[in-house]
C-alpha atoms as a PDB file:
ATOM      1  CA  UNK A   1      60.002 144.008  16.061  1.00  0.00           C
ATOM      2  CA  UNK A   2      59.690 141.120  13.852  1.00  0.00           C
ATOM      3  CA  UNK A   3      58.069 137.944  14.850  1.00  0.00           C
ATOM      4  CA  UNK A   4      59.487 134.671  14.526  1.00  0.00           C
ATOM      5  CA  UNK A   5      57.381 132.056  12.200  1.00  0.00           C
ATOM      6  CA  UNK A   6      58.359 128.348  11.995  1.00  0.00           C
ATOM      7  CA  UNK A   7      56.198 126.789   8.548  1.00  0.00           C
ATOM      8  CA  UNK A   8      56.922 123.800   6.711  1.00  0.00           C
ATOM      9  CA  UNK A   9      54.700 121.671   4.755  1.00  0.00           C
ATOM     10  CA  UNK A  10      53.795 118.026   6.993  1.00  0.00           C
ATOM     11  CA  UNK A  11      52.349 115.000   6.484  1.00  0.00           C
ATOM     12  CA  UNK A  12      49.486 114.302   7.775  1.00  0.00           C
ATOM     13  CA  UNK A  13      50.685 112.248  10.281  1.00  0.00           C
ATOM     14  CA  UNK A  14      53.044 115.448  11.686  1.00  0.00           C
ATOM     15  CA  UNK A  15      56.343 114.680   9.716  1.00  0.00           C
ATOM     16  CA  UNK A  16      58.046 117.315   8.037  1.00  0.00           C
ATOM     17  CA  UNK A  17      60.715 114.874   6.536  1.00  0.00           C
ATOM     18  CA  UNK A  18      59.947 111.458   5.524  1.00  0.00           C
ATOM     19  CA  UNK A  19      62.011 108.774   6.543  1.00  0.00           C
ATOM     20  CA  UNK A  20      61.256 107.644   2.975  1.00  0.00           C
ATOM     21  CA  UNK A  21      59.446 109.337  -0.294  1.00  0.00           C
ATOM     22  CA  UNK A  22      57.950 112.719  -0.431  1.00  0.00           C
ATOM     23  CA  UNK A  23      55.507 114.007   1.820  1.00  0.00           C
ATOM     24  CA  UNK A  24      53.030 113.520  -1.030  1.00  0.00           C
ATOM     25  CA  UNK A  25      51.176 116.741  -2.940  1.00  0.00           C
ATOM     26  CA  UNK A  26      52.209 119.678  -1.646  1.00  0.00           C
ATOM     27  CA  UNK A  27      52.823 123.820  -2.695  1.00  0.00           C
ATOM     28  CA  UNK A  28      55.378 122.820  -5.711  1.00  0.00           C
ATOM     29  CA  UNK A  29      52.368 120.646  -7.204  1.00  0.00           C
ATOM     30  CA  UNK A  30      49.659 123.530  -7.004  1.00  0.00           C
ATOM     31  CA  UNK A  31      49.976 126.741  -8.417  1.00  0.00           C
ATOM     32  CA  UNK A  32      47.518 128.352  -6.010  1.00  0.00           C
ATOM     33  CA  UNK A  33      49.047 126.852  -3.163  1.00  0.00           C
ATOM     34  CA  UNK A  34      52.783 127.985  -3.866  1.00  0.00           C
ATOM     35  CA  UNK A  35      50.823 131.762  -5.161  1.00  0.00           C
ATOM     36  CA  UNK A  36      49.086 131.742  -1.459  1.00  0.00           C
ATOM     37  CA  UNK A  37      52.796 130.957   0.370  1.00  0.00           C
ATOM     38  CA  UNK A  38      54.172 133.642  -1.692  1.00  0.00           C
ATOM     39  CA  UNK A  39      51.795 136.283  -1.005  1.00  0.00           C
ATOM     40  CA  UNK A  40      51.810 134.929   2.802  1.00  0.00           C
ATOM     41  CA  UNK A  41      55.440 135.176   3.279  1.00  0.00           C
ATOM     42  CA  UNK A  42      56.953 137.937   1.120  1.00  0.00           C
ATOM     43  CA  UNK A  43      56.855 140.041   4.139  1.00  0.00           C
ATOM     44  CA  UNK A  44      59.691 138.011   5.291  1.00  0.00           C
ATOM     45  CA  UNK A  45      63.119 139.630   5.923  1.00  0.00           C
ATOM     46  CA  UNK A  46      65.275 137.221   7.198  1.00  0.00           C
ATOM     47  CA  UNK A  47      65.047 133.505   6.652  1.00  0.00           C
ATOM     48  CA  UNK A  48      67.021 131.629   9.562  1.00  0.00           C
ATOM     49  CA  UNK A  49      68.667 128.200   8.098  1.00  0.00           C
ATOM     50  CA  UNK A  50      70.566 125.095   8.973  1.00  0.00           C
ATOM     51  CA  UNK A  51      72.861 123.766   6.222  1.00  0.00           C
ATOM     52  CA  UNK A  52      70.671 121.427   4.935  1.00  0.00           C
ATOM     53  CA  UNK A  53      68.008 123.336   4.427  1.00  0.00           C
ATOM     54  CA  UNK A  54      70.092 125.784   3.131  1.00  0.00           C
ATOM     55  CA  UNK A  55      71.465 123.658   0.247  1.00  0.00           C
ATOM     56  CA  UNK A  56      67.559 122.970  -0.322  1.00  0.00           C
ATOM     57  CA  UNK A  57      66.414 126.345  -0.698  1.00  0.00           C
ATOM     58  CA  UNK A  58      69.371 127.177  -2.797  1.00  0.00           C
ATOM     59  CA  UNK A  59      67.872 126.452  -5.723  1.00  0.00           C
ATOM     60  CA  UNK A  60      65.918 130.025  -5.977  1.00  0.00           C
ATOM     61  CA  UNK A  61      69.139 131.717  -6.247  1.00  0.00           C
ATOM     62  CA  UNK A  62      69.484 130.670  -9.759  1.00  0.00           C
ATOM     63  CA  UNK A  63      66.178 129.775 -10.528  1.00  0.00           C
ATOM     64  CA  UNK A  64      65.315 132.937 -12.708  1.00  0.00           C
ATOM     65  CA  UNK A  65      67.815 131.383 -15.317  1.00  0.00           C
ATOM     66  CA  UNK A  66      65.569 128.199 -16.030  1.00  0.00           C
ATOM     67  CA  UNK A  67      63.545 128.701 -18.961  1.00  0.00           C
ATOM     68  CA  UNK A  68      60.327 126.937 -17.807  1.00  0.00           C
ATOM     69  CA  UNK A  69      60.050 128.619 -14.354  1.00  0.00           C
ATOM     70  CA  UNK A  70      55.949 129.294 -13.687  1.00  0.00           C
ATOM     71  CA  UNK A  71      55.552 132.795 -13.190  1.00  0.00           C
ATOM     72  CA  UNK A  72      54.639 131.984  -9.314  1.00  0.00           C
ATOM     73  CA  UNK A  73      57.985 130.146  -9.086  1.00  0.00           C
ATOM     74  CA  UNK A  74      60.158 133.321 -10.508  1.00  0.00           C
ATOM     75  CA  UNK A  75      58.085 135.507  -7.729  1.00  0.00           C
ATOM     76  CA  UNK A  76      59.103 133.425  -5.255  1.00  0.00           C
ATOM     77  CA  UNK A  77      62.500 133.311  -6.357  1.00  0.00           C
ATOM     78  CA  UNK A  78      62.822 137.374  -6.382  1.00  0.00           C
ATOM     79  CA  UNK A  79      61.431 137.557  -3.162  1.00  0.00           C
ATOM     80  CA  UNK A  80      63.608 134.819  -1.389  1.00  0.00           C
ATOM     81  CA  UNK A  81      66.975 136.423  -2.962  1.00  0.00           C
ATOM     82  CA  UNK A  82      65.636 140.213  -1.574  1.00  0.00           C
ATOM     83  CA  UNK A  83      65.875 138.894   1.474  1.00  0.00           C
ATOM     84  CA  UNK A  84      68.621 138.258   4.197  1.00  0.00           C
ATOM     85  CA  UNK A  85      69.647 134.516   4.799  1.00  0.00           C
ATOM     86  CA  UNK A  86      71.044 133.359   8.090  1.00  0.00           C
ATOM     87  CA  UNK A  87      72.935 129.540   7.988  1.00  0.00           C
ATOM     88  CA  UNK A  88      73.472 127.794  10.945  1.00  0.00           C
ATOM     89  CA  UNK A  89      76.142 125.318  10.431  1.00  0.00           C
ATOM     90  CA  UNK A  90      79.261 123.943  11.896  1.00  0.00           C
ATOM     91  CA  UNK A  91      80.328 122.622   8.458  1.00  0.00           C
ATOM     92  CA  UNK A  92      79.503 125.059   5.864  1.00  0.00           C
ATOM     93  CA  UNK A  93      82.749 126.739   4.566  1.00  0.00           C
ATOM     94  CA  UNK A  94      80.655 129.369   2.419  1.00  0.00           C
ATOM     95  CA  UNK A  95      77.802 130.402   1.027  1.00  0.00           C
ATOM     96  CA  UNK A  96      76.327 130.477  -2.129  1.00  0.00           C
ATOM     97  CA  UNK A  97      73.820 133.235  -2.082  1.00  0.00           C
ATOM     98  CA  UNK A  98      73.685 136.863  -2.259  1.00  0.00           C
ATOM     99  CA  UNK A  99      72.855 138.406   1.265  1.00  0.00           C
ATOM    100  CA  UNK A 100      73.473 135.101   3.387  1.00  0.00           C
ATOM    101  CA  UNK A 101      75.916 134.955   6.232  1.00  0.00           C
ATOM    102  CA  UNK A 102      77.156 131.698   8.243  1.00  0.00           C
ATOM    103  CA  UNK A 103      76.346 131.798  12.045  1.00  0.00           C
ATOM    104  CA  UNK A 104      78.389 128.455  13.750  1.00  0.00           C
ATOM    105  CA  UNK A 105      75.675 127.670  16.494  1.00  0.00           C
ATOM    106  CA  UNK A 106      72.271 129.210  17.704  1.00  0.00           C
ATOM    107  CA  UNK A 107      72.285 131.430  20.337  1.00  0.00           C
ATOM    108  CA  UNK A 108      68.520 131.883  21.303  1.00  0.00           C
ATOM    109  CA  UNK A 109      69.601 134.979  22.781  1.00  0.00           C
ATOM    110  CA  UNK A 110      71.424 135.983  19.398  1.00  0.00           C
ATOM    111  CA  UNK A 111      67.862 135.290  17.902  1.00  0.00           C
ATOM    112  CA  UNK A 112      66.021 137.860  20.377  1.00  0.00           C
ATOM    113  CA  UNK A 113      68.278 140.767  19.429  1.00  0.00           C
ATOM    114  CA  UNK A 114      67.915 139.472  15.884  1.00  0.00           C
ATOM    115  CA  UNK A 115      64.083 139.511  16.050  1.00  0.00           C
ATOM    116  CA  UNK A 116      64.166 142.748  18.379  1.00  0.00           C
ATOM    117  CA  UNK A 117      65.771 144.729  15.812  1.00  0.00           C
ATOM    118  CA  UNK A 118      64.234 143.668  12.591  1.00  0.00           C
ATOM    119  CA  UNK A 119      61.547 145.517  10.776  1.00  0.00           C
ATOM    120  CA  UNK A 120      60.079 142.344   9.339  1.00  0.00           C
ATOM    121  CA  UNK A 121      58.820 138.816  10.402  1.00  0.00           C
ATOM    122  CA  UNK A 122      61.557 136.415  10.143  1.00  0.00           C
ATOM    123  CA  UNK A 123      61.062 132.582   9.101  1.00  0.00           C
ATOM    124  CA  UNK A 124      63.106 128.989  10.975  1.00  0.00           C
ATOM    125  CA  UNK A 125      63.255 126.328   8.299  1.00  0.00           C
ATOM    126  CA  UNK A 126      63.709 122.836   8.839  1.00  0.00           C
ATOM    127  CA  UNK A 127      62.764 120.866  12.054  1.00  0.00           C
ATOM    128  CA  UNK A 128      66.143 120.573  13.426  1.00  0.00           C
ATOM    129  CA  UNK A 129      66.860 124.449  13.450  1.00  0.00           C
ATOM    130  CA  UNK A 130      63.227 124.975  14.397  1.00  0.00           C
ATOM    131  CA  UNK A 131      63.120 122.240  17.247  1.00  0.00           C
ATOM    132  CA  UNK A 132      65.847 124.438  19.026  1.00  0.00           C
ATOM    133  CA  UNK A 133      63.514 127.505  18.263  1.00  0.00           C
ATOM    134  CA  UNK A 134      60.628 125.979  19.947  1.00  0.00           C
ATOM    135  CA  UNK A 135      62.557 125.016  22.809  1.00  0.00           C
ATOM    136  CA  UNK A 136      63.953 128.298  23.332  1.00  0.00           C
ATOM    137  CA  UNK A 137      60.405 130.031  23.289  1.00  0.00           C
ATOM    138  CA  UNK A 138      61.246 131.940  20.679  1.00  0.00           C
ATOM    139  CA  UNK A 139      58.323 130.868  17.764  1.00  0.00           C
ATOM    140  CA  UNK A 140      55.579 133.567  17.677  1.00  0.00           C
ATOM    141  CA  UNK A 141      53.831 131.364  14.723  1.00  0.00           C
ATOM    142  CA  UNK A 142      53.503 128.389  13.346  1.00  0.00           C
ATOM    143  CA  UNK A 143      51.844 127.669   9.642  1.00  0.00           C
ATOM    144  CA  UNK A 144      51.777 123.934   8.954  1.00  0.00           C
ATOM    145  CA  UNK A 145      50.946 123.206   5.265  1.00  0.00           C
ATOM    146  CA  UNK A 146      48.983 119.749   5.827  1.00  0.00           C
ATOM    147  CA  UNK A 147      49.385 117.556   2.493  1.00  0.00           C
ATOM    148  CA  UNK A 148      46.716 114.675   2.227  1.00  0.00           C
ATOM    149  CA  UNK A 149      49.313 112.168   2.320  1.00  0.00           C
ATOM    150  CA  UNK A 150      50.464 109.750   6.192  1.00  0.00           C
ATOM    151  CA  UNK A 151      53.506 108.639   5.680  1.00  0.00           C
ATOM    152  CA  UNK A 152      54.453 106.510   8.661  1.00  0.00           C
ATOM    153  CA  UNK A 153      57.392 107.830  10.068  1.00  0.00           C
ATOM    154  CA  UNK A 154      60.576 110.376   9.554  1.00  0.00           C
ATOM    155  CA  UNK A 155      61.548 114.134  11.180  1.00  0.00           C
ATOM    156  CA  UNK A 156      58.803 115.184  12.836  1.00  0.00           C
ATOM    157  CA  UNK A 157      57.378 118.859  12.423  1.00  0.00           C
ATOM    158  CA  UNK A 158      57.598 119.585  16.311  1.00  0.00           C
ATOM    159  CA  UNK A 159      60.400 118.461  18.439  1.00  0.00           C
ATOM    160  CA  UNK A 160      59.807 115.493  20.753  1.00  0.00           C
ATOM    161  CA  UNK A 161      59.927 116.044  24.823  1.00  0.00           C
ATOM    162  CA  UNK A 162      58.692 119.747  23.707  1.00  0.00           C
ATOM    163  CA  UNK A 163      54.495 120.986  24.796  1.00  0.00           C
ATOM    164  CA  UNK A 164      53.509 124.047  23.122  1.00  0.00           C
ATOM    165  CA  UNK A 165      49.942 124.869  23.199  1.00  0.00           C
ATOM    166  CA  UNK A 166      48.505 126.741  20.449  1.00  0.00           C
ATOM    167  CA  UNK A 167      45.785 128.916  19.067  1.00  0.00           C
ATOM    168  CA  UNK A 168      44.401 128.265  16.279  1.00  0.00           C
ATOM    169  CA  UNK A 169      44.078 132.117  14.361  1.00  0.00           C
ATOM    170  CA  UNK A 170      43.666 131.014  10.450  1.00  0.00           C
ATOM    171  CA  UNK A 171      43.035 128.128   8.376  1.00  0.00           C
ATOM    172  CA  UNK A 172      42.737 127.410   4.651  1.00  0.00           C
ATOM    173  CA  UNK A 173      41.487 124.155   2.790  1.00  0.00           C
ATOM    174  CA  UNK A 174      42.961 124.113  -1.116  1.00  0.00           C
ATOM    175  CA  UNK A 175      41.226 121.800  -3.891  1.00  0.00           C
ATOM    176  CA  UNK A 176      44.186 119.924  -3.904  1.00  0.00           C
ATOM    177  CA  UNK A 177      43.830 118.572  -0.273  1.00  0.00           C
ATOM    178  CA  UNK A 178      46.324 120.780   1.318  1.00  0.00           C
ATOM    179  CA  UNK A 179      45.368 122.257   4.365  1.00  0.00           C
ATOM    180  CA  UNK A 180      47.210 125.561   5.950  1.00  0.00           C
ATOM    181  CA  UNK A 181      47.136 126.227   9.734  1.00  0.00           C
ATOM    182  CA  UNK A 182      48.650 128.872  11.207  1.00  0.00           C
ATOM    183  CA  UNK A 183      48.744 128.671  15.140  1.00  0.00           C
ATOM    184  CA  UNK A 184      49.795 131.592  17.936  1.00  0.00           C
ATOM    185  CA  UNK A 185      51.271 129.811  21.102  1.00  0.00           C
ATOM    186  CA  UNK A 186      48.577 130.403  24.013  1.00  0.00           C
END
């Protein structure tokens, strides 16, 4: 059975999308930080999506063809196209990814079979898709990646109206100010 992981990186004021800018420094800036995410999640079989995320991460498909790709960048890159992609989206036509399908809602109960039947851990990226994740009960981790940077305002990293209480099970400060916390509901 594979567990369910919501991780994004987050201000340190708890946004995971700023309403404006970057969330300052974060894994793309630090090759030891985007080395530590890659050995942390190639586990991962099945990243869950909603379209805009999607679009985001589909960078990686092609990403072996730029010339200057870091040699932790091409890893990541050849593990995220080994594994399955799931996009949630109402307005997605296709896909442009090997091993992606299009799913047009989320059906928590979709998720459990999806989970229950999966050999490896599976990832929710992006606080929309994940806020509907958390609500469900269906997150068996979180891993915030904590930049040194408050931005004010934007998405935040968990849903409003929504108490989880967590465990705290590892944590992991990086020279560059990034912190990692990864967190077991209670």
């Amino acid at each position: 059975m594979g567990q369910l992981i919501y991780s994004m990186i987050t201000s340190l004021d708890g946004y995971a999308e700023a309403a404006e800018g970057d969330l300052g420094p974060g894994a793309a800036d630090d090759p030891e930080v985007h080395t530590y995410i890659n050995d942390l999640f190639r586990p991962v079989g099945t990243y869950l999506y909603g379209r805009r995320m999607y679009e985001t991460m589909l960078f990686w498909e092609t990403a072996l063809a730029e010339p200057e790709l870091p040699p932790h960048a091409a890893q990541y890159a050849r593990d995220w196209q080994a594994a399955e992609k799931v996009v949630y989206s109402t307005t997605l036509e296709s896909v442009s990814s090997g091993r992606t399908r299009i799913e047009r809602s989320f059906v928590p109960d979709a998720v459990r079979r999806l989970k229950a039947e999966s050999a490896h851990d599976l990832t929710v990226d992006g606080p929309n898709l994940a806020a509907q994740a958390i609500a469900a009960g269906l997150v068996d981790e979180y891993h915030l990646f904590v930049t040194s940077t408050a931005v004010g305002g934007g998405k935040r990293f968990f849903p409003d109206g929504v108490r989880v209480e967590l465990r705290l099970v590892e944590q992991r400060a990086f020279a560059s100010g990034l912190i990692h916390a990864r967190y077991r509901p209670r």
